[in-house]
Each structure stands twice: as C-alpha cells, then as structure tokens.
PDB file of N, CA and C in Angstrom:
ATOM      1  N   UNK A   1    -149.307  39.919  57.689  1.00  0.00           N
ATOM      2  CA  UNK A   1    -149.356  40.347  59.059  1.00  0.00           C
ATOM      3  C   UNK A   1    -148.980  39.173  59.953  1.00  0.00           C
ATOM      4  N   UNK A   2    -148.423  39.158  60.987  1.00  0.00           N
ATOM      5  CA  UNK A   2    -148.111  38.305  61.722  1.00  0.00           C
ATOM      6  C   UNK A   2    -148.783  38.308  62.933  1.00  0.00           C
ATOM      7  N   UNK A   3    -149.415  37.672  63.259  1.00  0.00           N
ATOM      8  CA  UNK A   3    -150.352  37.141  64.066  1.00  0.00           C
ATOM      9  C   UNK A   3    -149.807  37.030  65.891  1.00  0.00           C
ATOM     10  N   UNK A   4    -150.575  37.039  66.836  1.00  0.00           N
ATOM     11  CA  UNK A   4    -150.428  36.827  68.119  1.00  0.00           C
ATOM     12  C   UNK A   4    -149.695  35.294  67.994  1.00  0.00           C
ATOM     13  N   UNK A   5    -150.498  34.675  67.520  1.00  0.00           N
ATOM     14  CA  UNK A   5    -149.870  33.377  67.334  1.00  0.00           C
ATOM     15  C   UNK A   5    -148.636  32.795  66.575  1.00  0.00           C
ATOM     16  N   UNK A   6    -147.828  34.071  66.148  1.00  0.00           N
ATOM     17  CA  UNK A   6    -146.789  33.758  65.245  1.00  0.00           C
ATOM     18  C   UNK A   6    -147.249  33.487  64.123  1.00  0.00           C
ATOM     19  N   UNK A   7    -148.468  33.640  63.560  1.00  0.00           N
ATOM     20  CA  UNK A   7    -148.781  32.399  62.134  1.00  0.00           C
ATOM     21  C   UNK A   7    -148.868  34.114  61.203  1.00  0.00           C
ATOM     22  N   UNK A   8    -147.948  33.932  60.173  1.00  0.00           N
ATOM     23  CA  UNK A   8    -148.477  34.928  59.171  1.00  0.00           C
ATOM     24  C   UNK A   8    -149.778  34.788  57.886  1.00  0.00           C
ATOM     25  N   UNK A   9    -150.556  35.898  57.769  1.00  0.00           N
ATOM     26  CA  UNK A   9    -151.739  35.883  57.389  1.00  0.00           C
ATOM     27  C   UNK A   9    -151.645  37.289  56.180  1.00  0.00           C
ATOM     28  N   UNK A  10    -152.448  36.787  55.371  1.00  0.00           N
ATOM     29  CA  UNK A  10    -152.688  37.737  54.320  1.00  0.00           C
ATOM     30  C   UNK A  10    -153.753  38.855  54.701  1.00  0.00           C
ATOM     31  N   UNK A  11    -154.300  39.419  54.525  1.00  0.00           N
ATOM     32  CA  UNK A  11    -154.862  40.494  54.968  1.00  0.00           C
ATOM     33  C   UNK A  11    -155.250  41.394  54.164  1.00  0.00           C
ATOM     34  N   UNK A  12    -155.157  41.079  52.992  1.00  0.00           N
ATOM     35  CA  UNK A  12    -155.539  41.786  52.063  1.00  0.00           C
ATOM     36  C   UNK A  12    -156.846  40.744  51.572  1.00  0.00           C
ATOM     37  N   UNK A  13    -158.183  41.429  51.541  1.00  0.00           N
ATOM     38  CA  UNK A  13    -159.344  41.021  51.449  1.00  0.00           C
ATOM     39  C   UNK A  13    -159.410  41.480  49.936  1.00  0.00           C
ATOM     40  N   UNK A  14    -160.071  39.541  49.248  1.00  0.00           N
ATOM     41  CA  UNK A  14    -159.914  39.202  48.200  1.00  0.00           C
ATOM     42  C   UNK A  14    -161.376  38.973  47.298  1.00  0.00           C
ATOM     43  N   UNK A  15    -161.730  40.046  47.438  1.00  0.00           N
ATOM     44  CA  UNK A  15    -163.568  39.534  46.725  1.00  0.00           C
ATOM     45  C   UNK A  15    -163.578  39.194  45.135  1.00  0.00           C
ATOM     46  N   UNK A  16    -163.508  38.563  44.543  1.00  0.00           N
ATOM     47  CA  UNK A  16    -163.856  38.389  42.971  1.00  0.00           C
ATOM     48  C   UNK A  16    -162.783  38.637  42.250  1.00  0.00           C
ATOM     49  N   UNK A  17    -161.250  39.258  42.493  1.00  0.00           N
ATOM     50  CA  UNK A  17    -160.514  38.856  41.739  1.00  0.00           C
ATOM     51  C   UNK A  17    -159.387  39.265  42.752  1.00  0.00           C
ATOM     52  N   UNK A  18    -158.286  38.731  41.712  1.00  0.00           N
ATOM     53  CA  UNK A  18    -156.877  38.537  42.308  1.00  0.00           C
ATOM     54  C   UNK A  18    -155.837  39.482  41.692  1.00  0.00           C
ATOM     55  N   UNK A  19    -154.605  39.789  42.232  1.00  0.00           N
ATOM     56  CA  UNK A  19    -153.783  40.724  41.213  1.00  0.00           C
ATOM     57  C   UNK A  19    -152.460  40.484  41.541  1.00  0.00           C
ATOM     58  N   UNK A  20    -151.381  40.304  41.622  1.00  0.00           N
ATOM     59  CA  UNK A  20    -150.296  40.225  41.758  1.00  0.00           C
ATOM     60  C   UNK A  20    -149.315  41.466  42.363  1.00  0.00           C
ATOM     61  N   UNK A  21    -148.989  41.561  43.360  1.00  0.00           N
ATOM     62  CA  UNK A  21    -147.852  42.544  44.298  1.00  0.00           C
ATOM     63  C   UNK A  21    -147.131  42.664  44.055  1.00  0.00           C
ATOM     64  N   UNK A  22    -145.615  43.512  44.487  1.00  0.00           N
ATOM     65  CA  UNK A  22    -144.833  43.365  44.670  1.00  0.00           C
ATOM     66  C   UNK A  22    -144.321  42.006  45.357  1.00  0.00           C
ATOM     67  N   UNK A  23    -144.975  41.872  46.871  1.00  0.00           N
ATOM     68  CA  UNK A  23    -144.629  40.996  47.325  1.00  0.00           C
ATOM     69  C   UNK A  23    -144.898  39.611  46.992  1.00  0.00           C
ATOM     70  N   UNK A  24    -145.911  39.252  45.655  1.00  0.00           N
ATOM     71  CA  UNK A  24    -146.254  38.146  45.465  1.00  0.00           C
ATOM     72  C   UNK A  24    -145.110  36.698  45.409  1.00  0.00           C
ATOM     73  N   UNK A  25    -143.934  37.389  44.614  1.00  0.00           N
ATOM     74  CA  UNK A  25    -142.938  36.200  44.068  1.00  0.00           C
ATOM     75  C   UNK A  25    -142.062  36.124  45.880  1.00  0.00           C
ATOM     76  N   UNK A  26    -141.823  37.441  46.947  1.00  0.00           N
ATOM     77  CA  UNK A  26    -141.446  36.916  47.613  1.00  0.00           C
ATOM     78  C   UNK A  26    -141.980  36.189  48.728  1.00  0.00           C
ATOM     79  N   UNK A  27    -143.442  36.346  48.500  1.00  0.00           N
ATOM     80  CA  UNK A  27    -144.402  35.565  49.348  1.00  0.00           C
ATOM     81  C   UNK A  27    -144.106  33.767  49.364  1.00  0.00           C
ATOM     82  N   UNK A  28    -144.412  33.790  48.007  1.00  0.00           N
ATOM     83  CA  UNK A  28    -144.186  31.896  47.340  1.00  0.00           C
ATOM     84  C   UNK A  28    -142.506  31.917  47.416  1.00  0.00           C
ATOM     85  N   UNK A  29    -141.878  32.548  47.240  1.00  0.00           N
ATOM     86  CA  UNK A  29    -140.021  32.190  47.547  1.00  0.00           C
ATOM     87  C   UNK A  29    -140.072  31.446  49.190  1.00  0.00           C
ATOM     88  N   UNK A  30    -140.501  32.603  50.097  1.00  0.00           N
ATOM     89  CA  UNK A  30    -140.541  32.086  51.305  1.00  0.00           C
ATOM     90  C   UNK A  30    -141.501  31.048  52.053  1.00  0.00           C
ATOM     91  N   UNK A  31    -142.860  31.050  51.141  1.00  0.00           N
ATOM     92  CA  UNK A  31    -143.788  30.032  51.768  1.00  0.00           C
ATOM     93  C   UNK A  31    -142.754  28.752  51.248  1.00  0.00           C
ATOM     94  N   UNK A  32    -142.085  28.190  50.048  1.00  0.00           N
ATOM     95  CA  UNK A  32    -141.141  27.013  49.535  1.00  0.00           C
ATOM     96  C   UNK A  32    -140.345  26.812  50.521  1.00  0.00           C
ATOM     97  N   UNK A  33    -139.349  27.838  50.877  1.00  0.00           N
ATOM     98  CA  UNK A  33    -138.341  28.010  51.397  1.00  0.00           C
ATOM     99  C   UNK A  33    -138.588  27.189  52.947  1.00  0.00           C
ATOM    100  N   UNK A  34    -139.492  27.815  52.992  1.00  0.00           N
ATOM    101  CA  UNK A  34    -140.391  27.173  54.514  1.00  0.00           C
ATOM    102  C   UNK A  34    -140.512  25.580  54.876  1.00  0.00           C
ATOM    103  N   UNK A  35    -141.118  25.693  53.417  1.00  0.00           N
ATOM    104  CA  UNK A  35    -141.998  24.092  53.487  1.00  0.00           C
ATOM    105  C   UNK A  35    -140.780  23.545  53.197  1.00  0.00           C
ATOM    106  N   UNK A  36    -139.798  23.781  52.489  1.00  0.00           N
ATOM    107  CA  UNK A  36    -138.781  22.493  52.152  1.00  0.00           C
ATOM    108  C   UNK A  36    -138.049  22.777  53.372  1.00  0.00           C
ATOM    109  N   UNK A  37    -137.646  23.575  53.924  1.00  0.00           N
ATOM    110  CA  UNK A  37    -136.308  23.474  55.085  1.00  0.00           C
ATOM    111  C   UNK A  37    -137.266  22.409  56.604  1.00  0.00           C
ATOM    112  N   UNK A  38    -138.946  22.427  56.489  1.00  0.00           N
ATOM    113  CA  UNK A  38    -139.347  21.799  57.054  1.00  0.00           C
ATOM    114  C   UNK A  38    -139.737  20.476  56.776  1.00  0.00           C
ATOM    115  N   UNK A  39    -139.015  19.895  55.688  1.00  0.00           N
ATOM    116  CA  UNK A  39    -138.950  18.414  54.929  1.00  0.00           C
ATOM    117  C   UNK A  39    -140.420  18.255  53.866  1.00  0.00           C
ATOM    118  N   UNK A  40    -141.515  19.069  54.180  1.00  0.00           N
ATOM    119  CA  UNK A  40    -142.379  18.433  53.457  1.00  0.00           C
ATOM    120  C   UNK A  40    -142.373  18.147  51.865  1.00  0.00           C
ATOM    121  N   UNK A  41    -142.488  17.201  51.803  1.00  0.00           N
ATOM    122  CA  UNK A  41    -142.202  16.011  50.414  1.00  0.00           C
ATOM    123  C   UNK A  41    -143.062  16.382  49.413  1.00  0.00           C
ATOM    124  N   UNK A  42    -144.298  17.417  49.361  1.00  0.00           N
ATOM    125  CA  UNK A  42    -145.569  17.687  48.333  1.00  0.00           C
ATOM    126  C   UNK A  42    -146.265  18.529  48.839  1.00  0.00           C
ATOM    127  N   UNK A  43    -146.610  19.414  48.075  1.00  0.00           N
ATOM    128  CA  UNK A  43    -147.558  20.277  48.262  1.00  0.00           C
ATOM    129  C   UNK A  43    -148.597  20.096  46.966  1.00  0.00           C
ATOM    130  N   UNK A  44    -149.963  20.329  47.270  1.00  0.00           N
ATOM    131  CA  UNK A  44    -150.602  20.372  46.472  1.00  0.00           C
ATOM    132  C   UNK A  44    -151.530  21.928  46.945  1.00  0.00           C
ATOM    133  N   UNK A  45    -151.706  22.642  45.611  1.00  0.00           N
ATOM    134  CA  UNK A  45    -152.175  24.398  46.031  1.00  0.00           C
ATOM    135  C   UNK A  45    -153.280  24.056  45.275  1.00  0.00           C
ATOM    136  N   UNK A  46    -154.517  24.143  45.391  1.00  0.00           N
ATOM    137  CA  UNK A  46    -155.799  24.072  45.265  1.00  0.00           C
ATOM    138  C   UNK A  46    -156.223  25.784  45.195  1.00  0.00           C
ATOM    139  N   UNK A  47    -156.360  26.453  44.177  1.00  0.00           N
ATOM    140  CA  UNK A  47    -156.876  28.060  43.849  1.00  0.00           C
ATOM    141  C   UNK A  47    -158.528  28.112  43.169  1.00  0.00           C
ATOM    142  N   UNK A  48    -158.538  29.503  43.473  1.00  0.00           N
ATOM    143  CA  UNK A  48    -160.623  29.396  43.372  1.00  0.00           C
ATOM    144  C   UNK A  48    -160.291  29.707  42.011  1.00  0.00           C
ATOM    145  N   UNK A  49    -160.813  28.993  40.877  1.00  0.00           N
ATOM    146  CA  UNK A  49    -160.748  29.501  39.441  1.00  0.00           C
ATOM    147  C   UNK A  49    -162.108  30.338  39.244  1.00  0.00           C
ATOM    148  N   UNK A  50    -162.966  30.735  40.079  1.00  0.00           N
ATOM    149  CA  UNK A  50    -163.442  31.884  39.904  1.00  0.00           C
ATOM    150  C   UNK A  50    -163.153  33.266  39.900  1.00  0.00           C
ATOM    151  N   UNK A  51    -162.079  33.527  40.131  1.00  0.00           N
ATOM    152  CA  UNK A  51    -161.403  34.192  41.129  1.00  0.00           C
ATOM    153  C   UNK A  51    -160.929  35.044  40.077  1.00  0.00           C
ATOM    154  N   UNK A  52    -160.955  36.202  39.573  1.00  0.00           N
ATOM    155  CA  UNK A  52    -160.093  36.766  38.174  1.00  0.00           C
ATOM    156  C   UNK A  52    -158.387  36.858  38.447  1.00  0.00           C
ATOM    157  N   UNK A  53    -157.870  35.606  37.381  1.00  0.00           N
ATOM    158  CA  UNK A  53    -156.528  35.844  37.724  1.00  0.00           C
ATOM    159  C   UNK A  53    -155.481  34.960  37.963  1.00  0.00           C
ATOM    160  N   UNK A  54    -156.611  34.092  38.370  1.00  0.00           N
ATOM    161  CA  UNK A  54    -156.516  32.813  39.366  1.00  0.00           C
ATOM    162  C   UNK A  54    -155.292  31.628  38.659  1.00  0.00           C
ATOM    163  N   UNK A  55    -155.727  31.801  37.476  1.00  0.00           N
ATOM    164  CA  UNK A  55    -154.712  30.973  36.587  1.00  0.00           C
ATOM    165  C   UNK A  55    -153.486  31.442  36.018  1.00  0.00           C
ATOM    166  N   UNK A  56    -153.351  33.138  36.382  1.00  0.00           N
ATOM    167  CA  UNK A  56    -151.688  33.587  36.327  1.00  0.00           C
ATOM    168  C   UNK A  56    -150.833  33.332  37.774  1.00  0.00           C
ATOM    169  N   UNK A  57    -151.955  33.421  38.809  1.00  0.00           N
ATOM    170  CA  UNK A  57    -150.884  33.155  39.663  1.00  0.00           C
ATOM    171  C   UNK A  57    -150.684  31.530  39.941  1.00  0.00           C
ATOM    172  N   UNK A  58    -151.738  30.121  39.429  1.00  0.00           N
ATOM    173  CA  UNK A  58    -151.203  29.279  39.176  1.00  0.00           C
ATOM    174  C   UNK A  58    -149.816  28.805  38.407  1.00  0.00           C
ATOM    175  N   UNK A  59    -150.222  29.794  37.743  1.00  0.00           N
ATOM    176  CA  UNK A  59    -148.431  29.650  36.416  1.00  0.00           C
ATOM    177  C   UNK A  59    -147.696  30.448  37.094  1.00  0.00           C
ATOM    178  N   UNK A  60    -147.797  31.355  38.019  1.00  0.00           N
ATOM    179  CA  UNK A  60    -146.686  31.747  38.407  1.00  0.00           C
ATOM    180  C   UNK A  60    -145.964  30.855  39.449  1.00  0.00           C
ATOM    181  N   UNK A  61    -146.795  30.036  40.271  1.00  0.00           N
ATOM    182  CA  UNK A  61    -146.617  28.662  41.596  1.00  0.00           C
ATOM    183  C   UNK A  61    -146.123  27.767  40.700  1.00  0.00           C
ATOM    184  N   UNK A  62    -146.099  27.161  39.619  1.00  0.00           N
ATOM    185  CA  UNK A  62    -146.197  26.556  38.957  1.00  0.00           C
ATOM    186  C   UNK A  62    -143.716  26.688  38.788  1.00  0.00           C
ATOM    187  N   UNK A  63    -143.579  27.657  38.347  1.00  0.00           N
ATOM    188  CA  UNK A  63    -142.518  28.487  37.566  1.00  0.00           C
ATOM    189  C   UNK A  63    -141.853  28.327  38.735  1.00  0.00           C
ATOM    190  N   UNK A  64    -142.073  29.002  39.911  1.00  0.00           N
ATOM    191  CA  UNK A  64    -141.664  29.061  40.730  1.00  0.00           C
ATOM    192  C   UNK A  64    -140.696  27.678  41.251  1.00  0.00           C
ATOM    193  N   UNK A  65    -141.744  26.432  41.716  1.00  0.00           N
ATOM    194  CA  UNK A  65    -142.038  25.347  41.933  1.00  0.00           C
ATOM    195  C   UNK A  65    -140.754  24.603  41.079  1.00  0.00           C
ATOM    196  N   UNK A  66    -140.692  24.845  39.759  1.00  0.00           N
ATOM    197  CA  UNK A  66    -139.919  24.410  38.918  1.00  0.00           C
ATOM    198  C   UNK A  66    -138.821  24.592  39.159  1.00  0.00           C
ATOM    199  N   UNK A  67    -138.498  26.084  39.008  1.00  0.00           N
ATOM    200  CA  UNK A  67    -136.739  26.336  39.360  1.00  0.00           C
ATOM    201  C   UNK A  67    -136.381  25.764  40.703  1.00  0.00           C
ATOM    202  N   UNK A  68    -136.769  25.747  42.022  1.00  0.00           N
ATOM    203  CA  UNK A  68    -136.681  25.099  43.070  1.00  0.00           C
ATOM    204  C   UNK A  68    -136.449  23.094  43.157  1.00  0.00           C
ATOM    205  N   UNK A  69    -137.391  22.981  42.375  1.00  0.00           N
ATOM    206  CA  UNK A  69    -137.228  21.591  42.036  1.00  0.00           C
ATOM    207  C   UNK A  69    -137.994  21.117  43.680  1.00  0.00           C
ATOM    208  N   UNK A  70    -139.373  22.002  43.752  1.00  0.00           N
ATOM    209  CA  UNK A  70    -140.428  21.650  44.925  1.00  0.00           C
ATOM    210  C   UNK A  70    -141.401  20.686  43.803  1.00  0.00           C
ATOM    211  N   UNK A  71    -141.676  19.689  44.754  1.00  0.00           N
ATOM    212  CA  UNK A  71    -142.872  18.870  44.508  1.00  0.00           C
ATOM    213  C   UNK A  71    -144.281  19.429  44.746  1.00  0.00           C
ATOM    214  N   UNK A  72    -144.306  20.509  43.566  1.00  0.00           N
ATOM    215  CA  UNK A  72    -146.119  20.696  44.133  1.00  0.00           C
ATOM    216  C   UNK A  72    -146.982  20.762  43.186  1.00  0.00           C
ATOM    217  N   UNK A  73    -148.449  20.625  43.037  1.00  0.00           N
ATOM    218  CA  UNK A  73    -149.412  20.340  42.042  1.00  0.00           C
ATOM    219  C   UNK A  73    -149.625  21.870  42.107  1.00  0.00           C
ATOM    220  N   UNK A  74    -150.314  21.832  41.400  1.00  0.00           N
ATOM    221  CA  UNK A  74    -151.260  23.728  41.315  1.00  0.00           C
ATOM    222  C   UNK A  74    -152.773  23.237  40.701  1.00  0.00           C
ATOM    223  N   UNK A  75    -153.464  23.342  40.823  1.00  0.00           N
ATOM    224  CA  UNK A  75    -154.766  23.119  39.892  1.00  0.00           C
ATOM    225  C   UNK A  75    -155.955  24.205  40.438  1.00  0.00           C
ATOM    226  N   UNK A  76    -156.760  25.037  39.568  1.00  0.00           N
ATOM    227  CA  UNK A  76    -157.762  25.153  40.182  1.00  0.00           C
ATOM    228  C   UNK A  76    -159.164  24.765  39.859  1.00  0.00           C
ATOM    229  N   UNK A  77    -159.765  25.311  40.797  1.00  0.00           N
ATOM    230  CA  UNK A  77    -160.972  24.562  40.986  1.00  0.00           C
ATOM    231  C   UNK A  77    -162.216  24.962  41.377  1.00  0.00           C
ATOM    232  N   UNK A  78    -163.509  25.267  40.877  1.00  0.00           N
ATOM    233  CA  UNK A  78    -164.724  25.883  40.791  1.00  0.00           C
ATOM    234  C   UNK A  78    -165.078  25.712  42.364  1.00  0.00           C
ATOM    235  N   UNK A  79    -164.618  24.777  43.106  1.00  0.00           N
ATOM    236  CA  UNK A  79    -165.397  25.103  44.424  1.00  0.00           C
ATOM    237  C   UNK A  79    -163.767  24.430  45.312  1.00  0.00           C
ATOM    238  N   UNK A  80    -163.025  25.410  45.592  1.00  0.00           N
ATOM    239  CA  UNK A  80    -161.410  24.536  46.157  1.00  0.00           C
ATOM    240  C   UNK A  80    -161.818  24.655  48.009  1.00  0.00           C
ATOM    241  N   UNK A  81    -163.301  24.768  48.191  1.00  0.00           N
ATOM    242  CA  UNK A  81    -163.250  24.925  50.025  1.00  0.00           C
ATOM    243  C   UNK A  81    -163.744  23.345  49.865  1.00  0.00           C
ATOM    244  N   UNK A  82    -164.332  22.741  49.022  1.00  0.00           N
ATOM    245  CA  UNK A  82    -165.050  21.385  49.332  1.00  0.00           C
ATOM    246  C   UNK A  82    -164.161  20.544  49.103  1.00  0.00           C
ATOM    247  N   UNK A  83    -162.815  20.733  48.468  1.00  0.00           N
ATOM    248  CA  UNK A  83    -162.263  19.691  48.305  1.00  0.00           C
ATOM    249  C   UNK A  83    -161.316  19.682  49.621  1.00  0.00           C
ATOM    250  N   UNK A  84    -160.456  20.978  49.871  1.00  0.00           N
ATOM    251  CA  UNK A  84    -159.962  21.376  51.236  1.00  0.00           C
ATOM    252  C   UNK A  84    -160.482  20.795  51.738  1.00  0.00           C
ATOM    253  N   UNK A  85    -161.486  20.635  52.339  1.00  0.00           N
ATOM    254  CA  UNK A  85    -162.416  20.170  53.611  1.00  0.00           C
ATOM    255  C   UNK A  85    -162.225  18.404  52.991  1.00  0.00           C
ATOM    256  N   UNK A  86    -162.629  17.864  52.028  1.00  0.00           N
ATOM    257  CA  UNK A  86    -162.713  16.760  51.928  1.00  0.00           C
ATOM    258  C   UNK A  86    -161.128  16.208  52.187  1.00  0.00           C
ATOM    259  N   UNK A  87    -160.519  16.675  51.826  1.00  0.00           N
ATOM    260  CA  UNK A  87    -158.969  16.142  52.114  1.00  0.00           C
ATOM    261  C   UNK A  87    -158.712  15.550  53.452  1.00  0.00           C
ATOM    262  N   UNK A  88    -157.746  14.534  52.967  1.00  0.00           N
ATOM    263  CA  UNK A  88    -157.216  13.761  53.838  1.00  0.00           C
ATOM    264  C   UNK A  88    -155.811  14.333  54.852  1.00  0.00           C
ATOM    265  N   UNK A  89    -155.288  15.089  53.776  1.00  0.00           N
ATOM    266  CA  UNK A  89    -154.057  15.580  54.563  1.00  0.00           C
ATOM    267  C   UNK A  89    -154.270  17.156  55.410  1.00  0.00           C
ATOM    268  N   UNK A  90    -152.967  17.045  55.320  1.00  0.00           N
ATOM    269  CA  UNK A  90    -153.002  18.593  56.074  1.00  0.00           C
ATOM    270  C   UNK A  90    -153.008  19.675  54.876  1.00  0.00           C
ATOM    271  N   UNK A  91    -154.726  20.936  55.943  1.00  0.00           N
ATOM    272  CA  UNK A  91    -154.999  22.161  55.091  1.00  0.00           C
ATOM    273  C   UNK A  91    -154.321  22.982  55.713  1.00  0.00           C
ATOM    274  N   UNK A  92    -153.840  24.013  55.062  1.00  0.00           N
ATOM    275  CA  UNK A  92    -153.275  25.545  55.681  1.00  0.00           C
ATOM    276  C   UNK A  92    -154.559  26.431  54.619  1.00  0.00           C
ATOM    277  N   UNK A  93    -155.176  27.374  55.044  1.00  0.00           N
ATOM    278  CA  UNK A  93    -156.184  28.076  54.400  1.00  0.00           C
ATOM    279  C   UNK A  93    -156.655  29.063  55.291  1.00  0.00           C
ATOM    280  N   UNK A  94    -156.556  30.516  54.584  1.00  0.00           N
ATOM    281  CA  UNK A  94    -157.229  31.365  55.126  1.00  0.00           C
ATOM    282  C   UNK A  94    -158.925  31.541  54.567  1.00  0.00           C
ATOM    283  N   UNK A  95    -159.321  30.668  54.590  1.00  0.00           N
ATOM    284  CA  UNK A  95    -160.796  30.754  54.044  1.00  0.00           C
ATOM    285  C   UNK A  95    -161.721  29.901  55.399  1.00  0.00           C
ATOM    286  N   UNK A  96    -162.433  30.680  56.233  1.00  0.00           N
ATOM    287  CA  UNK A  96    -162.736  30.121  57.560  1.00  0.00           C
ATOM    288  C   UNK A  96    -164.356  28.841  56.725  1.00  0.00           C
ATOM    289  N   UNK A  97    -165.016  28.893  55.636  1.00  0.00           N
ATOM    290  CA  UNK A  97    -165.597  28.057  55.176  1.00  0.00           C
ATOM    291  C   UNK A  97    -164.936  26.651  54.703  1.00  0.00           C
ATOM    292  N   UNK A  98    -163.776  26.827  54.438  1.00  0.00           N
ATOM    293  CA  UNK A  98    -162.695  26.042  54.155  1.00  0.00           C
ATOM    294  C   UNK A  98    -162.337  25.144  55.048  1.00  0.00           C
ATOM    295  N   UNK A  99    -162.378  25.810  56.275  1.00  0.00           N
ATOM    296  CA  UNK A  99    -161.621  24.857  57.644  1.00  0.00           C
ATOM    297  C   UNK A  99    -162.516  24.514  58.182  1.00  0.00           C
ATOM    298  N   UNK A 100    -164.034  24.919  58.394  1.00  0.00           N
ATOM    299  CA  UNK A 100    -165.168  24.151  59.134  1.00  0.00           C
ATOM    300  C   UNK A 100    -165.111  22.741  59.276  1.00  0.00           C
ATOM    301  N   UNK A 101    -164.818  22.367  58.327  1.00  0.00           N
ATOM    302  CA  UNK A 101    -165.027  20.759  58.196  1.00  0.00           C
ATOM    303  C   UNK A 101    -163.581  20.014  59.223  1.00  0.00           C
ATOM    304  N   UNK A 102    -162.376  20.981  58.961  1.00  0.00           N
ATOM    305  CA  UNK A 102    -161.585  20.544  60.040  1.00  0.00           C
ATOM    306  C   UNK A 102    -162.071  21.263  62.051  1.00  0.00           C
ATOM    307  N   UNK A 103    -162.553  21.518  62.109  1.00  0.00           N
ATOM    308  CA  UNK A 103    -162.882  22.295  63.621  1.00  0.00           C
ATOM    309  C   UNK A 103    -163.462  21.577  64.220  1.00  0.00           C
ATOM    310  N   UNK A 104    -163.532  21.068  65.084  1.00  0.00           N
ATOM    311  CA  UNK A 104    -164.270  20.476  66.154  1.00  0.00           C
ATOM    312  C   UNK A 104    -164.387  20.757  67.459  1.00  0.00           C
ATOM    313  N   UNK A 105    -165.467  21.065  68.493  1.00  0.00           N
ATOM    314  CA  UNK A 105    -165.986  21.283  69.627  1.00  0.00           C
ATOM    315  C   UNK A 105    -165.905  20.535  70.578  1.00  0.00           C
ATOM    316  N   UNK A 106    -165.562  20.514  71.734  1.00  0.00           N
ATOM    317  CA  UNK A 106    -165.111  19.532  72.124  1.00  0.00           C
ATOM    318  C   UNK A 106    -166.316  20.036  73.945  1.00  0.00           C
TER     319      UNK A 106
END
C-alpha cells in the first residue's frame, strides 16, 4: 500500500508465520532495484526466525541478492527488534517495537 507519505508498506498482518505471494520475488526485485539505483553499498536483512518460514524467504533474499551481485547479509534471529534497535546504521522496519528505540520526543 502506498502511504500518504509516499512510503510503501506491507499490510498484510503477519502473526506466527510467513508464506510467500505472488508478489514476493517482485517485492525484493524492486526493494534491490531501489536500494542500488540509490547507491547503497550493503544491506543487511535481519528476519524473526520464529516466524514459520522465515528461513525460505531468507534463501530466497539470499538467491535473489546473488544474481544481482547486491551486497547483502540475510541472517535470522530469535529476537531481530533488539538488534534493529541496537544498530548503528540506518533501520527501515515495519515493526513499531522495532523503531522505539529510534523515536524521540522532542
């Protein structure tokens, strides 16, 4: 869905497992497509390995990533909002527990 703000958002609410779309492969074609025509040098994708699934669509980011010849990690991870939040760089995340740690009140 595309947002007031221009920012596109998933919208499909994800409780306890994951499944793969139609649109999945052209989702990650265009999120790459994105990030490289906007220079960024690495991506690293941090996925909830609780998540049922979680590690096909790593191998599928993974495949993807490859034929492109994008610089990105895939790993997942039993708790991926604490490390999000602990990170140094820049998060993109639709998980609003995720971004707390970036928000501030001013």
């Amino acid at each position: 869905m595309l947002g007031r703000d221009r920012c596109v958002r998933d919208l499909s609410s994800v409780h306890g497992s994951y499944r793969s779309v139609d649109e999945t492969d052209r989702a990650i074609e265009l999120i790459g497509a994105t990030l490289d025509e906007l220079g960024v040098g690495s991506v690293s994708w941090i996925l909830d390995k609780p998540i049922s699934n979680s590690g096909r669509l790593a191998q599928r980011l993974r495949s993807v990533a490859a034929e492109h010849e994008w610089n990105w990690s895939v790993d997942v991870a039993f708790n991926p909002d604490a490390e999000i939040a602990a990170a140094s760089a820049l998060a993109i995340s639709s998980d609003g527990p995720a971004m707390d740690g970036f928000i501030t009140t001013q």
